[in-house]
N, C-alpha and C. Protein backbone atom coordinates (compact mmCIF):
# COMPACT_ATOMS: atom_id res chain seq x y z
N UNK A 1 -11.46 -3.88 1.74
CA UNK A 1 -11.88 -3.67 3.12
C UNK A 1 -11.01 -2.58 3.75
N UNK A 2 -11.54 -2.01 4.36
CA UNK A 2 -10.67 -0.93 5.32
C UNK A 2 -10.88 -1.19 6.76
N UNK A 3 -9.75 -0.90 7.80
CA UNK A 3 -9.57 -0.95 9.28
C UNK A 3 -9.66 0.37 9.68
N UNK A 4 -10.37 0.53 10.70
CA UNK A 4 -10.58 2.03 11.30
C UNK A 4 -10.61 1.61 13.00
N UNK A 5 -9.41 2.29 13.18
CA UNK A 5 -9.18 2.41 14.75
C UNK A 5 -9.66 3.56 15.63
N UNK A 6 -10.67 3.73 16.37
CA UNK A 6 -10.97 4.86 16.98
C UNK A 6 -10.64 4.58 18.33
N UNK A 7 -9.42 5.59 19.22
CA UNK A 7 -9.14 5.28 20.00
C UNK A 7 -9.02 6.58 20.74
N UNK A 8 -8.58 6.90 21.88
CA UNK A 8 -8.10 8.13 22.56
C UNK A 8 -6.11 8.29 22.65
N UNK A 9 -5.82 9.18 21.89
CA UNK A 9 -4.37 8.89 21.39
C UNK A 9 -3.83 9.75 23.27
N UNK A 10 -4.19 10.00 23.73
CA UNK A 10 -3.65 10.60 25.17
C UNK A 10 -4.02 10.18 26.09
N UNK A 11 -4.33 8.77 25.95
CA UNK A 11 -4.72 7.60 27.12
C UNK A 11 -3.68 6.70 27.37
N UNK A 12 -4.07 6.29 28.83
CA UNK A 12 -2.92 4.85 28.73
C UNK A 12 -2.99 3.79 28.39
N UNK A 13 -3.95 3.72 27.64
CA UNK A 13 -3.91 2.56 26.50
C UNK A 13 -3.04 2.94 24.97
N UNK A 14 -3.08 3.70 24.66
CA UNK A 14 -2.81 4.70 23.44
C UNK A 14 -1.72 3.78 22.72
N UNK A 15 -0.47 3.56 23.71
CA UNK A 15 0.71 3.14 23.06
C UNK A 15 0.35 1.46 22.70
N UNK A 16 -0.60 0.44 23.48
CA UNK A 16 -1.07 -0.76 23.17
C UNK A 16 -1.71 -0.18 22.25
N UNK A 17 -2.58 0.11 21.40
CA UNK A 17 -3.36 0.36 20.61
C UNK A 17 -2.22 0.82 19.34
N UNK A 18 -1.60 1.38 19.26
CA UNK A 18 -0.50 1.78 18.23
C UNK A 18 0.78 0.74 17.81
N UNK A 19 0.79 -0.24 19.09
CA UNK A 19 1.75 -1.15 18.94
C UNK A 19 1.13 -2.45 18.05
N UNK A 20 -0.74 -2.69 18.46
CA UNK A 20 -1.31 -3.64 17.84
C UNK A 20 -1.34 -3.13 16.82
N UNK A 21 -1.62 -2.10 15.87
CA UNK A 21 -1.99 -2.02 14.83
C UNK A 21 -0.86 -2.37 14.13
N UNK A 22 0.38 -1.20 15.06
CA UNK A 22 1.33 -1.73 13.72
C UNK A 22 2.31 -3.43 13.36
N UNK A 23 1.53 -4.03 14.36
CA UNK A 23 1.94 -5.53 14.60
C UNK A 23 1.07 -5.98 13.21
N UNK A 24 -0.34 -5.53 13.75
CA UNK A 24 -0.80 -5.90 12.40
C UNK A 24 -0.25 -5.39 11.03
N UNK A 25 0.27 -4.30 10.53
CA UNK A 25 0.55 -4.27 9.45
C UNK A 25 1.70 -4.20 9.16
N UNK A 26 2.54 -4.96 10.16
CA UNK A 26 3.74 -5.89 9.53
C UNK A 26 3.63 -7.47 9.31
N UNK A 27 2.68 -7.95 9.68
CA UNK A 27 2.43 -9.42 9.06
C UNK A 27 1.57 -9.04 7.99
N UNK A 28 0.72 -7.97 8.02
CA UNK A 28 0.29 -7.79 6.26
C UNK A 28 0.19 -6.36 5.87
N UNK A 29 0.50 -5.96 4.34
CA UNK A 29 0.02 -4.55 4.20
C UNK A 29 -1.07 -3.87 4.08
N UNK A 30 -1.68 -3.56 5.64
CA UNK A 30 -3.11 -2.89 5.83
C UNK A 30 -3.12 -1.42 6.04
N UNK A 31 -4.17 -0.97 5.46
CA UNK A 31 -4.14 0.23 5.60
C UNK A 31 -5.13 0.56 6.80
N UNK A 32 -4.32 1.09 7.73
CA UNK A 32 -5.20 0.84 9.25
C UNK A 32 -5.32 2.92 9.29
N UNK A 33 -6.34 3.06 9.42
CA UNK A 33 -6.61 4.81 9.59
C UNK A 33 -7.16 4.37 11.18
N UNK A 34 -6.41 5.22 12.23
CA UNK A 34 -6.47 5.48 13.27
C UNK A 34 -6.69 6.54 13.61
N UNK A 35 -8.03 6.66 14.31
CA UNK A 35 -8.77 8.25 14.57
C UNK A 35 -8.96 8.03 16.13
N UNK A 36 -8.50 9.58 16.05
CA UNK A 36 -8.76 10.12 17.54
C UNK A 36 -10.01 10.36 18.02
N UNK A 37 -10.83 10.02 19.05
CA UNK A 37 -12.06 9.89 19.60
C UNK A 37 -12.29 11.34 20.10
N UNK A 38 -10.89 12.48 20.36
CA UNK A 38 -10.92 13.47 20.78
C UNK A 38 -11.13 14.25 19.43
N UNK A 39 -11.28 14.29 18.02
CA UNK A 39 -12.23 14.73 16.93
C UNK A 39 -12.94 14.64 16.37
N UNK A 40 -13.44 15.75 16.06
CA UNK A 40 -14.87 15.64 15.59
C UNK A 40 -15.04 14.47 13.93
N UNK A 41 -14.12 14.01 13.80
CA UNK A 41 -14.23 12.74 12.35
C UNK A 41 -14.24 11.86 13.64
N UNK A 42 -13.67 11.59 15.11
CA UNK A 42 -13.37 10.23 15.45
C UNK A 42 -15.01 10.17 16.18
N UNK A 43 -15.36 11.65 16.51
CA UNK A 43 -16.94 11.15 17.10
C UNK A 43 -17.93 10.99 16.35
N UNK A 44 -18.08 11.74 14.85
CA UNK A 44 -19.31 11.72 14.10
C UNK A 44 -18.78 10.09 13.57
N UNK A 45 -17.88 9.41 13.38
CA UNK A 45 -17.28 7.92 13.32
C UNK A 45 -17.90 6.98 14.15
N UNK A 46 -17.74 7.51 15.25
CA UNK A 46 -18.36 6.71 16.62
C UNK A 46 -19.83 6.10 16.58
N UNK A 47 -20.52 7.61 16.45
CA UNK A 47 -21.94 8.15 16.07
C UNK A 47 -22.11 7.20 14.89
N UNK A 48 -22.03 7.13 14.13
CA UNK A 48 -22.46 6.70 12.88
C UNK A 48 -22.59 5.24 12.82
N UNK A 49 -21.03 4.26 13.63
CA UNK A 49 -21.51 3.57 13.66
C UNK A 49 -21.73 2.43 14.69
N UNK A 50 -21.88 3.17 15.60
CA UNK A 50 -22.87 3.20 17.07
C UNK A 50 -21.84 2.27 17.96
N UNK A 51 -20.68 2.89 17.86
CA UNK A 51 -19.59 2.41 19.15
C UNK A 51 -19.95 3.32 20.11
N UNK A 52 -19.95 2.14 21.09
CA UNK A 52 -19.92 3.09 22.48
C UNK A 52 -18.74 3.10 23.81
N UNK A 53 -18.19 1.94 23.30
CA UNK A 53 -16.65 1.50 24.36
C UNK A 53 -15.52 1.48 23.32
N UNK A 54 -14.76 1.61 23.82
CA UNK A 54 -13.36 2.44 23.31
C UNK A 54 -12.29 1.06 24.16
N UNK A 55 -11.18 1.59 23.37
CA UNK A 55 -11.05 1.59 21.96
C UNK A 55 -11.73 0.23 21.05
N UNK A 56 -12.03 0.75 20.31
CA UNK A 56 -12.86 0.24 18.72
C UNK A 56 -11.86 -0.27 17.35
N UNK A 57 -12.26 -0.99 17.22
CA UNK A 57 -11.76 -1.24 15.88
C UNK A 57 -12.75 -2.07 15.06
N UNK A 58 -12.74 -1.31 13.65
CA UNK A 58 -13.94 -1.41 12.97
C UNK A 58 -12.99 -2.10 11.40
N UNK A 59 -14.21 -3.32 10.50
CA UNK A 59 -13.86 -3.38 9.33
C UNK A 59 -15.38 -3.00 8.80
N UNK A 60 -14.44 -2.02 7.72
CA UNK A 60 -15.82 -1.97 7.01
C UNK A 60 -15.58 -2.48 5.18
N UNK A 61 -16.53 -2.54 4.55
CA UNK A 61 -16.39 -2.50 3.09
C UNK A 61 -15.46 -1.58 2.16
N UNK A 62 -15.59 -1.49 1.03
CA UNK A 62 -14.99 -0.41 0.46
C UNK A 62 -15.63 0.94 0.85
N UNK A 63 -17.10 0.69 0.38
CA UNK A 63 -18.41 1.89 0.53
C UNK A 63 -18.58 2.39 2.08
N UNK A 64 -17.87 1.33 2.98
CA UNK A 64 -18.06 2.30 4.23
C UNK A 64 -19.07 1.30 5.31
N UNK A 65 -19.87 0.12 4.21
CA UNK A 65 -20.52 -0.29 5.56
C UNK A 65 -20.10 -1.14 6.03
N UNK A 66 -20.32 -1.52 7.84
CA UNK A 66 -19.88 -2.05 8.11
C UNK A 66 -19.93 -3.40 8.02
N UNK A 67 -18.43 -4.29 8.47
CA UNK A 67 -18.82 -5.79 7.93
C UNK A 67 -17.97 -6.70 9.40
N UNK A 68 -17.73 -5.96 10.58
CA UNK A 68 -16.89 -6.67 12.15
C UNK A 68 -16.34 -5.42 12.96
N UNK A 69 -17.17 -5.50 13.56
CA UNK A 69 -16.48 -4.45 14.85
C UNK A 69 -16.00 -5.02 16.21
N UNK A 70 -14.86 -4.59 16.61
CA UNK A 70 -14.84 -4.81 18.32
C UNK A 70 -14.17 -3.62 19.33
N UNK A 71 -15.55 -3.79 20.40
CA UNK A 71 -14.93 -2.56 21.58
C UNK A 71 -14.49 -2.82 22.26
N UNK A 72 -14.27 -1.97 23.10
CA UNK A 72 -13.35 -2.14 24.40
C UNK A 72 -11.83 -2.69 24.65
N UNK A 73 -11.66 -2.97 26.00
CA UNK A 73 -10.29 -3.37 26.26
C UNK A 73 -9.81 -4.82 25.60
N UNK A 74 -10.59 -5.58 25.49
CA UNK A 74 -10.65 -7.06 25.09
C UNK A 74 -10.37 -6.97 23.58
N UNK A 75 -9.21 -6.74 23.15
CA UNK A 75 -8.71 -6.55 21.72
C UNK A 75 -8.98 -7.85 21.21
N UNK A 76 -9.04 -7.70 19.72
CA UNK A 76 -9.14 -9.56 19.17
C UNK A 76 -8.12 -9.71 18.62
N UNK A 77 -7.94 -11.21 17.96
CA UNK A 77 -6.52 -11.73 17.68
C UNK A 77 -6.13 -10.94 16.41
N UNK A 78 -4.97 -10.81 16.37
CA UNK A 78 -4.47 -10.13 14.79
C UNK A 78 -5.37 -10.83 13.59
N UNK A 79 -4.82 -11.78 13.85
CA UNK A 79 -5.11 -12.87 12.66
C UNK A 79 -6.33 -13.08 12.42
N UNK A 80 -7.60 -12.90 13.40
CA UNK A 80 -8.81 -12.76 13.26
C UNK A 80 -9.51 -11.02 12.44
N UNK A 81 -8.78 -10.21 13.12
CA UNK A 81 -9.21 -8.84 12.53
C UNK A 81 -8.53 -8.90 10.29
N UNK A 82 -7.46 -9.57 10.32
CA UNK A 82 -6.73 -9.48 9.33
C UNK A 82 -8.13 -10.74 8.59
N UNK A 83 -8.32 -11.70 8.91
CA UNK A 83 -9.41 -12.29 8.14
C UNK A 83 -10.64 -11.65 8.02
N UNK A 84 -11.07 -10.50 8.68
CA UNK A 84 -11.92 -10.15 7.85
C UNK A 84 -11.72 -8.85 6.88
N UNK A 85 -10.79 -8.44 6.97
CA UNK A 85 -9.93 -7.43 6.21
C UNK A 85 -9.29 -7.83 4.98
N UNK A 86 -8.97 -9.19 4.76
CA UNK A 86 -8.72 -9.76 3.64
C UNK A 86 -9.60 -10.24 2.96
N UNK A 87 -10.94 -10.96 3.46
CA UNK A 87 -12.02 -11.04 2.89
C UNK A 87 -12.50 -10.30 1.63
């Protein structure tokens, strides 16, 4: 499974969003790719797979599709994003 964070890295959320992830991958070793919403990989990302509130965090498969997304400000629990990432 892979974690994909699409966020705006020059917002004031930016530093919560960088602090959760790496919370998450000190209780486990995840490979969390965090993309900027301000490039063109973090919007054709967006686009593709139809986020529209920010910040996002996406699990997908190996192949890319998706398998739990969540937007907006209302982050979910570590331990919930990490269960479906360990899956």
């Amino acid at each position: 499974m892979k974690l994909i964070v699409l966020y705006h890295p020059h917002s004031e959320s930016a530093r919560i969003i960088e602090e959760y992830v790496a919370d998450i991958q000190s209780r486990r070793p995840v490979k969390a790719d965090l993309v900027s919403l301000e490039t063109r990989e973090g919007a054709d990302l967006a686009s593709l797979y139809d986020i529209v509130r920010y910040p996002a965090i996406l699990v997908t498969d190996d192949v890319g599709h998706p398998v739990k997304d969540w937007q907006g400000d209302q982050l979910p629990l570590r331990d919930e994003v990490l269960g479906y990432v360990d899956s």
